[in-house]
N, C-alpha and C. Protein backbone atom coordinates (compact mmCIF):
# COMPACT_ATOMS: atom_id res chain seq x y z
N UNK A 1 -0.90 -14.65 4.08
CA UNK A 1 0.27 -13.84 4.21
C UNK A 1 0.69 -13.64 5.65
N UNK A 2 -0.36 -13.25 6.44
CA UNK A 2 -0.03 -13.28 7.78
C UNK A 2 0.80 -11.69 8.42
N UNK A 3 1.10 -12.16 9.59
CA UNK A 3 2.04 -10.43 9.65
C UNK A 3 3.62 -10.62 9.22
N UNK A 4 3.60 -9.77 8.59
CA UNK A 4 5.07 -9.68 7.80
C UNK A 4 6.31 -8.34 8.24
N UNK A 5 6.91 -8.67 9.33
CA UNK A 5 7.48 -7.59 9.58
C UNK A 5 8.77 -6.97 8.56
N UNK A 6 9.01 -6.34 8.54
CA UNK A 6 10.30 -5.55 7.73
C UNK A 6 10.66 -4.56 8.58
N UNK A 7 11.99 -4.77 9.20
CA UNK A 7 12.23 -3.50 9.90
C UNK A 7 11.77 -4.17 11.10
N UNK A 8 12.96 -3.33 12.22
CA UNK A 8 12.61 -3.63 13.65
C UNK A 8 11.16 -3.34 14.21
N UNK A 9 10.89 -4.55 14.69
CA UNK A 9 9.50 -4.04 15.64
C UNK A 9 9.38 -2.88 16.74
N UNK A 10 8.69 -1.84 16.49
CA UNK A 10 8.41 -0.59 17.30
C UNK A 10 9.28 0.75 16.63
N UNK A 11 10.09 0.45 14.93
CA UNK A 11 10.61 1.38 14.67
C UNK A 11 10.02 1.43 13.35
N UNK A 12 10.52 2.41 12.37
CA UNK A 12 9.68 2.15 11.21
C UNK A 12 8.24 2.82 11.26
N UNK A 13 7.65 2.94 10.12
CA UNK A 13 6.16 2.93 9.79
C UNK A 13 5.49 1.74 9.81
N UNK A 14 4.42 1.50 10.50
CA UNK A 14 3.99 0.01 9.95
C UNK A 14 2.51 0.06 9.52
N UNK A 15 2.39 -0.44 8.58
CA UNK A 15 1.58 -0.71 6.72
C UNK A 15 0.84 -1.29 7.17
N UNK A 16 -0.91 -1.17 7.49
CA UNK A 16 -1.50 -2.04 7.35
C UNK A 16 -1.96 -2.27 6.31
N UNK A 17 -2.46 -3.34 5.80
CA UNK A 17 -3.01 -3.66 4.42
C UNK A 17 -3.82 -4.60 4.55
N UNK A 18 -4.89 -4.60 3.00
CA UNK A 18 -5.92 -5.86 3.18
C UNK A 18 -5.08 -6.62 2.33
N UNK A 19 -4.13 -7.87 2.89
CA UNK A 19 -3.82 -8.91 1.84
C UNK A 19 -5.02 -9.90 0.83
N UNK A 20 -5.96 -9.82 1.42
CA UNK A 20 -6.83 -10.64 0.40
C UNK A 20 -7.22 -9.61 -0.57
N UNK A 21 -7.21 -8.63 -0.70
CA UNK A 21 -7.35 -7.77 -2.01
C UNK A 21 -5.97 -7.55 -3.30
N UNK A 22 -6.18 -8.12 -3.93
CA UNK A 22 -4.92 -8.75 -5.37
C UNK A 22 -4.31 -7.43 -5.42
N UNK A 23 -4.94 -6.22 -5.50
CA UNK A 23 -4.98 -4.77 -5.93
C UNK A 23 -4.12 -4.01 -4.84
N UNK A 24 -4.12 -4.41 -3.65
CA UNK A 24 -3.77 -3.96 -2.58
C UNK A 24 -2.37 -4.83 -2.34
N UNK A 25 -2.59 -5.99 -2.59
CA UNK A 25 -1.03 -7.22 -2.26
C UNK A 25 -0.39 -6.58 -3.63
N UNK A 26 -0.32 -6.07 -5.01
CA UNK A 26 0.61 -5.75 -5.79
C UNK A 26 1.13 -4.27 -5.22
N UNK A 27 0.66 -3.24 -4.62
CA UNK A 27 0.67 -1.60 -4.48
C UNK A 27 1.33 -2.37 -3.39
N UNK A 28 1.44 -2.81 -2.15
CA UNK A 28 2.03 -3.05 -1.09
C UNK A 28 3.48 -3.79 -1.77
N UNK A 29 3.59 -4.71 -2.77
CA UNK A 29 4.61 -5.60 -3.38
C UNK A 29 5.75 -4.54 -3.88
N UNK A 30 5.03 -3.64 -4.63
CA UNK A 30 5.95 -2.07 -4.97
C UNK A 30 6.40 -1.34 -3.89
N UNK A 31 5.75 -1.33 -2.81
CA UNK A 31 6.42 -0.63 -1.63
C UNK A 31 7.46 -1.09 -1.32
N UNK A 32 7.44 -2.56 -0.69
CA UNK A 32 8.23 -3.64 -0.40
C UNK A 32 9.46 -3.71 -1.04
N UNK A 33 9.57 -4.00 -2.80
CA UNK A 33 10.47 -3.65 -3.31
C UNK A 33 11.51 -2.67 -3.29
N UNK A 34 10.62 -1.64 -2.79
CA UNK A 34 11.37 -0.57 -2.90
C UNK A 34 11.94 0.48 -1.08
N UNK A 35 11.66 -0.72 -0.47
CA UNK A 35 12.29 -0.34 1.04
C UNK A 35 13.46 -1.38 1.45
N UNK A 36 14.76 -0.78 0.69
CA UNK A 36 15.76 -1.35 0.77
C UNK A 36 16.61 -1.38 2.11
N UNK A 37 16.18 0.16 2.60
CA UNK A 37 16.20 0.56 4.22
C UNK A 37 15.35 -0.50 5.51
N UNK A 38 14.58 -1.18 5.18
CA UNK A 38 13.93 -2.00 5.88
C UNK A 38 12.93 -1.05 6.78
N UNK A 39 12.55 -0.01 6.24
CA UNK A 39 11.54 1.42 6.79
C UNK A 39 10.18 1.17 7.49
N UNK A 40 9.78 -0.09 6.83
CA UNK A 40 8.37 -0.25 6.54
C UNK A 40 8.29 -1.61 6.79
N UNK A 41 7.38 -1.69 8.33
CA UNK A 41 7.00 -3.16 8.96
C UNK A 41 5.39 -3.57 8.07
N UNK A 42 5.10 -4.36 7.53
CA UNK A 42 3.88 -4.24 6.97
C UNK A 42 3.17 -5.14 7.72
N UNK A 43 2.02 -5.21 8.10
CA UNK A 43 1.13 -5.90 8.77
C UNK A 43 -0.45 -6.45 7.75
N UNK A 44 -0.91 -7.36 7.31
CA UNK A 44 -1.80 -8.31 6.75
C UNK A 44 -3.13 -8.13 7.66
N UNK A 45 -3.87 -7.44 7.41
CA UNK A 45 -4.93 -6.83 8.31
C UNK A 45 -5.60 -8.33 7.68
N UNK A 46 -5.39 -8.90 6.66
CA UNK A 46 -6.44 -9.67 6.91
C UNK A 46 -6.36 -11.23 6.94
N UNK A 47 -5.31 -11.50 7.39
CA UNK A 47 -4.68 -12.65 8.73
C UNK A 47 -5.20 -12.53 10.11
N UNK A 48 -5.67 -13.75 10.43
CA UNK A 48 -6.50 -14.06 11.31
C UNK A 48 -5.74 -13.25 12.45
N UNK A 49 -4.36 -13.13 12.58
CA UNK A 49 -2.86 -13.52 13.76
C UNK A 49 -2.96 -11.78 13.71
N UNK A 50 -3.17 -11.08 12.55
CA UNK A 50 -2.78 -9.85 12.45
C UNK A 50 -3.03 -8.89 13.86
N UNK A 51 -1.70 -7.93 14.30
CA UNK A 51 -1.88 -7.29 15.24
C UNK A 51 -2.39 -5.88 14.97
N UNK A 52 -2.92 -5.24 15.61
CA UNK A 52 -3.63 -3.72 15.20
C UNK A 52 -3.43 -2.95 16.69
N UNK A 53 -2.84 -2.00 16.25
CA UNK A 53 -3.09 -0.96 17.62
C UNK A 53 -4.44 -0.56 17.91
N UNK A 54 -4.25 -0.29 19.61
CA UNK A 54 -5.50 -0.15 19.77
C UNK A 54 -6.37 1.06 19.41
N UNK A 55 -7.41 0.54 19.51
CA UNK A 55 -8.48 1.66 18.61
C UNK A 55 -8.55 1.43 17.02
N UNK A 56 -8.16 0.54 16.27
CA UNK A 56 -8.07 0.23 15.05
C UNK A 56 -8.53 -1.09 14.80
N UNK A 57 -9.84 -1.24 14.73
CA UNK A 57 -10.25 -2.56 14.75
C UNK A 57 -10.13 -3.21 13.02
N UNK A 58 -10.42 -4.51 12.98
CA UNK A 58 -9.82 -5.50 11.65
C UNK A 58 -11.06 -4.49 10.03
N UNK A 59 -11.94 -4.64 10.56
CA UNK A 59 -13.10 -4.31 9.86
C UNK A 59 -12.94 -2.51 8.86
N UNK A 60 -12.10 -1.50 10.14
CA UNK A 60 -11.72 -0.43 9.83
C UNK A 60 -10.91 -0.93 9.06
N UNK A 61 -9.50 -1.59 9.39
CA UNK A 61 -8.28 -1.67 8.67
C UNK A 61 -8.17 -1.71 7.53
N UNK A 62 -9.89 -3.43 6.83
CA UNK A 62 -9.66 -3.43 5.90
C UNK A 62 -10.34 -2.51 4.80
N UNK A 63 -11.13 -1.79 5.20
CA UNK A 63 -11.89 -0.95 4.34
C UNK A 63 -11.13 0.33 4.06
N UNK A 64 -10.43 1.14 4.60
CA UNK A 64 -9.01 1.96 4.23
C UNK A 64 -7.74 1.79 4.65
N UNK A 65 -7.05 2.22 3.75
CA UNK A 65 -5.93 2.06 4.46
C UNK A 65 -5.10 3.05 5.49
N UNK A 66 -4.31 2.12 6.18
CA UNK A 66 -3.86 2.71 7.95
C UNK A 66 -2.50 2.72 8.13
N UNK A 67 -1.56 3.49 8.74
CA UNK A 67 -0.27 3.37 9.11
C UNK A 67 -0.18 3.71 10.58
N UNK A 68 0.77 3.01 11.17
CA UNK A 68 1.28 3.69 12.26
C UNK A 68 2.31 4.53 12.32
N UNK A 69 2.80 5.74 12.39
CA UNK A 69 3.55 6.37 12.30
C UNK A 69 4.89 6.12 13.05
N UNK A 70 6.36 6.25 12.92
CA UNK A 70 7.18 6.10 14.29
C UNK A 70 6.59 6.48 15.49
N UNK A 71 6.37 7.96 15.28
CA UNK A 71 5.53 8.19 16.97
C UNK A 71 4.56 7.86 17.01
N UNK A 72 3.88 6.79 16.72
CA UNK A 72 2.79 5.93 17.50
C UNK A 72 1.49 6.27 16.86
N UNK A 73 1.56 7.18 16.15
CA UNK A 73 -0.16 8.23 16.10
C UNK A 73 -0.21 6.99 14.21
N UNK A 74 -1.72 7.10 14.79
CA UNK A 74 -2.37 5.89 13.87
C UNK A 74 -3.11 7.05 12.82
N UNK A 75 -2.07 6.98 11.15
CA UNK A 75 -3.29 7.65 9.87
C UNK A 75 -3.65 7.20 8.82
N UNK A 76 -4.97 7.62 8.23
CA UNK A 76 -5.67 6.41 7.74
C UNK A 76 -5.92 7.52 6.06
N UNK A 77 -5.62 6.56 5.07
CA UNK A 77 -6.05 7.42 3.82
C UNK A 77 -4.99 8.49 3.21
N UNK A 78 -5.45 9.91 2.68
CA UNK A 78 -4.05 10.09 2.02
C UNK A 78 -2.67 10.53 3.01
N UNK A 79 -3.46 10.87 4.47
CA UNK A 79 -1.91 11.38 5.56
C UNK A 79 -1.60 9.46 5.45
N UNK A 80 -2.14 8.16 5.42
CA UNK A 80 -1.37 7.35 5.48
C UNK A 80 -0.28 7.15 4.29
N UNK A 81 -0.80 7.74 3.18
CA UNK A 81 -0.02 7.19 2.00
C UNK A 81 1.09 8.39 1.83
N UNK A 82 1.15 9.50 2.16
CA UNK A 82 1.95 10.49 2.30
C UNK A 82 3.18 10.09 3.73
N UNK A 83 2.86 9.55 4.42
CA UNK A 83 3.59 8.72 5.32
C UNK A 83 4.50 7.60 4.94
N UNK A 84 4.07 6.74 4.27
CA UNK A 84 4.66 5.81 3.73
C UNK A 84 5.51 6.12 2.55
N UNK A 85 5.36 7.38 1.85
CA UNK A 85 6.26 7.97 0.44
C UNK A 85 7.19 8.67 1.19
N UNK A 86 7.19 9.36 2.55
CA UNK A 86 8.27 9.87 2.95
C UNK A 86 9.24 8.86 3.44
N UNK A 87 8.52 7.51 3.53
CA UNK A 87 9.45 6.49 4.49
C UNK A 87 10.96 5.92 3.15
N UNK A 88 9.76 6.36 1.61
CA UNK A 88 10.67 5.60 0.44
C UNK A 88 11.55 6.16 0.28
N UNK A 89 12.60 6.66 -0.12
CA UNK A 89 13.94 7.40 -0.88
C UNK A 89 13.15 7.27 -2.15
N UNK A 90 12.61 6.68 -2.95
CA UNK A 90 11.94 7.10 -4.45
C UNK A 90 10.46 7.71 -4.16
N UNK A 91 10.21 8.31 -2.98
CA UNK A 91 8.93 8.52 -3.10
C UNK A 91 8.76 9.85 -2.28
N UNK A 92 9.64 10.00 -2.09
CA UNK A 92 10.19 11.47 -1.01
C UNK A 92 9.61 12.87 -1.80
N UNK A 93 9.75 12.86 -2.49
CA UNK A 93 9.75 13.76 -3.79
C UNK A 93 7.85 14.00 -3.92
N UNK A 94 7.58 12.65 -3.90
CA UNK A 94 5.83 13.44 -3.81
C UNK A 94 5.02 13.66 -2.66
N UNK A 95 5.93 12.82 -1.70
CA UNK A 95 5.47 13.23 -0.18
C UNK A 95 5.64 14.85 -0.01
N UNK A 96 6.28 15.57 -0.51
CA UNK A 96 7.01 16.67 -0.11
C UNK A 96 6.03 17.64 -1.18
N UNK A 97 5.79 17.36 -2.57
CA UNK A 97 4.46 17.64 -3.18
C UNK A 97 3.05 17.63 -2.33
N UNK A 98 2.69 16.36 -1.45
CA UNK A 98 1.35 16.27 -1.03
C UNK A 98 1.43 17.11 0.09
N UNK A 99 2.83 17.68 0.81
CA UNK A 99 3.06 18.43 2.20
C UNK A 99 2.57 19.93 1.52
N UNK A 100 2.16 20.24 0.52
CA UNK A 100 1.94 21.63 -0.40
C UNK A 100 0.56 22.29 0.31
N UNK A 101 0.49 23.33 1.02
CA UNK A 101 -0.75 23.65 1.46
C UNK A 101 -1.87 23.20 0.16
N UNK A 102 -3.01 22.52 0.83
CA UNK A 102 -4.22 22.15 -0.13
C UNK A 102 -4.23 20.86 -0.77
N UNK A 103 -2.94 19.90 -0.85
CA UNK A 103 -2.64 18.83 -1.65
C UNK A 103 -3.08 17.66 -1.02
N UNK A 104 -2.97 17.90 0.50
CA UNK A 104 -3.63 16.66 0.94
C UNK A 104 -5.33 16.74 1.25
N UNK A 105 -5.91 17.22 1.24
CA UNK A 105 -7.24 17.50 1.34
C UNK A 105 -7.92 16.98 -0.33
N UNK A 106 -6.88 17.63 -1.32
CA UNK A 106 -7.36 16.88 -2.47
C UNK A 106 -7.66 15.11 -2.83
N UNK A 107 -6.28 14.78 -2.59
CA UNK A 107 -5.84 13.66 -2.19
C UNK A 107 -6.71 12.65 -1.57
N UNK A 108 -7.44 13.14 -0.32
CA UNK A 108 -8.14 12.57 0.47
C UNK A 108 -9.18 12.24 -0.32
N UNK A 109 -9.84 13.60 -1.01
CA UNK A 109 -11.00 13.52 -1.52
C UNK A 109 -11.11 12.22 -2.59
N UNK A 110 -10.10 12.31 -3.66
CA UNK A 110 -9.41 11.37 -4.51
C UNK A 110 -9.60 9.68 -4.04
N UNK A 111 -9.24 9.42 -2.64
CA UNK A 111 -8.66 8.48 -2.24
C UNK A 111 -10.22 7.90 -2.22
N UNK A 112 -11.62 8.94 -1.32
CA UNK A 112 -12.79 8.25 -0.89
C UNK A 112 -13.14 8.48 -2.45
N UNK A 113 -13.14 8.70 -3.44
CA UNK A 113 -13.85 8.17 -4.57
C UNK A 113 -12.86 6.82 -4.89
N UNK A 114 -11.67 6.74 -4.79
CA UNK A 114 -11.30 5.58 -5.24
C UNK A 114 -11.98 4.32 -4.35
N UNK A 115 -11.99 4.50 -2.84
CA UNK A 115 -12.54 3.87 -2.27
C UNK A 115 -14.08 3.15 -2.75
N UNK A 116 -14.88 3.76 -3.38
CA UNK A 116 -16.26 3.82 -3.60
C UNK A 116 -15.81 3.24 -4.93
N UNK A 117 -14.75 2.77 -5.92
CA UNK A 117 -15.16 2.16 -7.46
C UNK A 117 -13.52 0.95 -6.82
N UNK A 118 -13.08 0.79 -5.43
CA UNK A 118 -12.35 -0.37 -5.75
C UNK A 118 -12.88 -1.77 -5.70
N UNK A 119 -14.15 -2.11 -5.37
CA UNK A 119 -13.99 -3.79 -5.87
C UNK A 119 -14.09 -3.85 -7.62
N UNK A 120 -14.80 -2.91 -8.03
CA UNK A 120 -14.70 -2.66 -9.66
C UNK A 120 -12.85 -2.86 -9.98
N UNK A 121 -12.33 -2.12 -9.77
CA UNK A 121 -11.21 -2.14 -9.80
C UNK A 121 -10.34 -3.26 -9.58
N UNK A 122 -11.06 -3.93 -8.77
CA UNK A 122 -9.84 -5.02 -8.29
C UNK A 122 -10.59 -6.26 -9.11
N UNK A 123 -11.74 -6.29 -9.66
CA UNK A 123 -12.24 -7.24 -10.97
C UNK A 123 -11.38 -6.71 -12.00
N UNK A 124 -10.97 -5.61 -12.27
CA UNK A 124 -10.33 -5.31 -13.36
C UNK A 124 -9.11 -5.69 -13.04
N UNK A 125 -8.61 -5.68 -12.71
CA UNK A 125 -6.55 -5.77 -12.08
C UNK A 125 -7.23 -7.47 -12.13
N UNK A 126 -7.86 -7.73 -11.91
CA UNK A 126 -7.27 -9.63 -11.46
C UNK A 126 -7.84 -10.11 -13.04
N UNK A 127 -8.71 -9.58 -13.82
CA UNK A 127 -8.99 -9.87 -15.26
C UNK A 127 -7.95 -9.84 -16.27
N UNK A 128 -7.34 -8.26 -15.69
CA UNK A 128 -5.89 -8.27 -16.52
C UNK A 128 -4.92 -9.25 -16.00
N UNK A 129 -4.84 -9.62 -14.97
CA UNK A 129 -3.51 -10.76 -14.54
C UNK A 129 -3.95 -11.70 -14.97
N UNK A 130 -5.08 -12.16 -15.36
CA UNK A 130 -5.04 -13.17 -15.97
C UNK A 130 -5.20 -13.79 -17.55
N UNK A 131 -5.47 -12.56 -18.03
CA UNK A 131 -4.92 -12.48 -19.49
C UNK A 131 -3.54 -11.97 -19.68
N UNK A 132 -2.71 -11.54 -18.83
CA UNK A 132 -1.82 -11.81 -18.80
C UNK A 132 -1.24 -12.96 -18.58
N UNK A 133 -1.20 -13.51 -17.53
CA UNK A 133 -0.79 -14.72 -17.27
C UNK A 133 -0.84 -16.38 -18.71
N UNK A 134 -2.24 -15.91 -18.86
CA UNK A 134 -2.84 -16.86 -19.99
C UNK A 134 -2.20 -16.50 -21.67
N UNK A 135 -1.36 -15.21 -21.68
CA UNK A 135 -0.96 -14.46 -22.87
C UNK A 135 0.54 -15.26 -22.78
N UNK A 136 0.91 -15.86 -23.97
CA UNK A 136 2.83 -16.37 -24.25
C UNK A 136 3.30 -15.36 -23.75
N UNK A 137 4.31 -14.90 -23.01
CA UNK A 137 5.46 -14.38 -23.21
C UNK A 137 6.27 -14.09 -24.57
N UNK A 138 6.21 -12.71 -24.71
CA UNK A 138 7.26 -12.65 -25.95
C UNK A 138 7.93 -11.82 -26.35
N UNK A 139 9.94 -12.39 -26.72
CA UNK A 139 10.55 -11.09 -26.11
C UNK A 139 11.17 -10.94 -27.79
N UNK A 140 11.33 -9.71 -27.88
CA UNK A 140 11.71 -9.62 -29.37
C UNK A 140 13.17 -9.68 -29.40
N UNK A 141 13.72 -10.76 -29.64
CA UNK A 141 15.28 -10.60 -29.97
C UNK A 141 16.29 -9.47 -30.27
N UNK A 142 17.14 -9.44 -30.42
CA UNK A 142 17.62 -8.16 -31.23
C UNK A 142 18.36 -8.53 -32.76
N UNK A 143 18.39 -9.93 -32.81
CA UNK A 143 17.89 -10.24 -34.22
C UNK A 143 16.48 -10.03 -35.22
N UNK A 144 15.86 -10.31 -34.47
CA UNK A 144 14.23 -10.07 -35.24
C UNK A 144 13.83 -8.44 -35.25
N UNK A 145 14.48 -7.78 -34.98
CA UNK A 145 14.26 -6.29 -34.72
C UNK A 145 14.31 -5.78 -36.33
């Protein structure tokens, strides 16, 4: 994947992500979709080329996830993902939920257990894509209804 900018370089939030994780390239694919504003520069932490501000080495990047904020300040986990929902127009709404005294501390907590069951997780997401994939397609007419 490599680095993928969206949005002017040095403006914007910019996304780091582990592209070799299937689980992580679909949740980043939904972001993407949905930054019609061009808000969100995303960066491929795990492309050889990938750039990282300093103090954020490849190894950190890919084991949680990281944003750079417009003003420069580098956050990692749920202040990153609360960052990136304020950047959406469809996601504004729970950024402004997680800004709730106590919501992000939960969140966080949330995020390091998800951390601790995602390669489980990401066997599961790539098991289902591929019984999906391997499943016909099938759309019910509105004759056969």
């Amino acid at each position: 994947m490599g680095n993928q900018d969206k949005g002017t370089s040095g403006t914007g939030t910019t996304v780091f992500f582990d592209g070799s994780c299937p689980l992580c390239r679909s949740e980043i694919g939904l972001y993407r979709d949905q930054d019609a504003e061009g808000r969100l520069r995303l960066v491929d932490v795990s492309a050889p080329d990938a750039s990282l501000p300093q103090g954020l080495d490849r190894d950190t990047a890919m084991a949680r996830f990281h944003v750079a904020a417009v003003d420069g300040q580098v956050l990692s986990g749920a202040a990153a993902f609360i960052e990136v929902w304020r950047s959406l127009p469809g996601w504004r709404r729970l950024a402004g939920f997680a800004g709730l005294p106590g919501v992000e501390p939960v969140l966080e907590v949330t995020y390091r257990g998800f951390l601790k069951v995602r390669p489980l997780l990401v066997r599961l997401f790539v098991g289902v894509q591929r019984l999906r994939a391997a499943m016909p397609f099938h759309r019910v007419r509105a004759e056969d209804r």
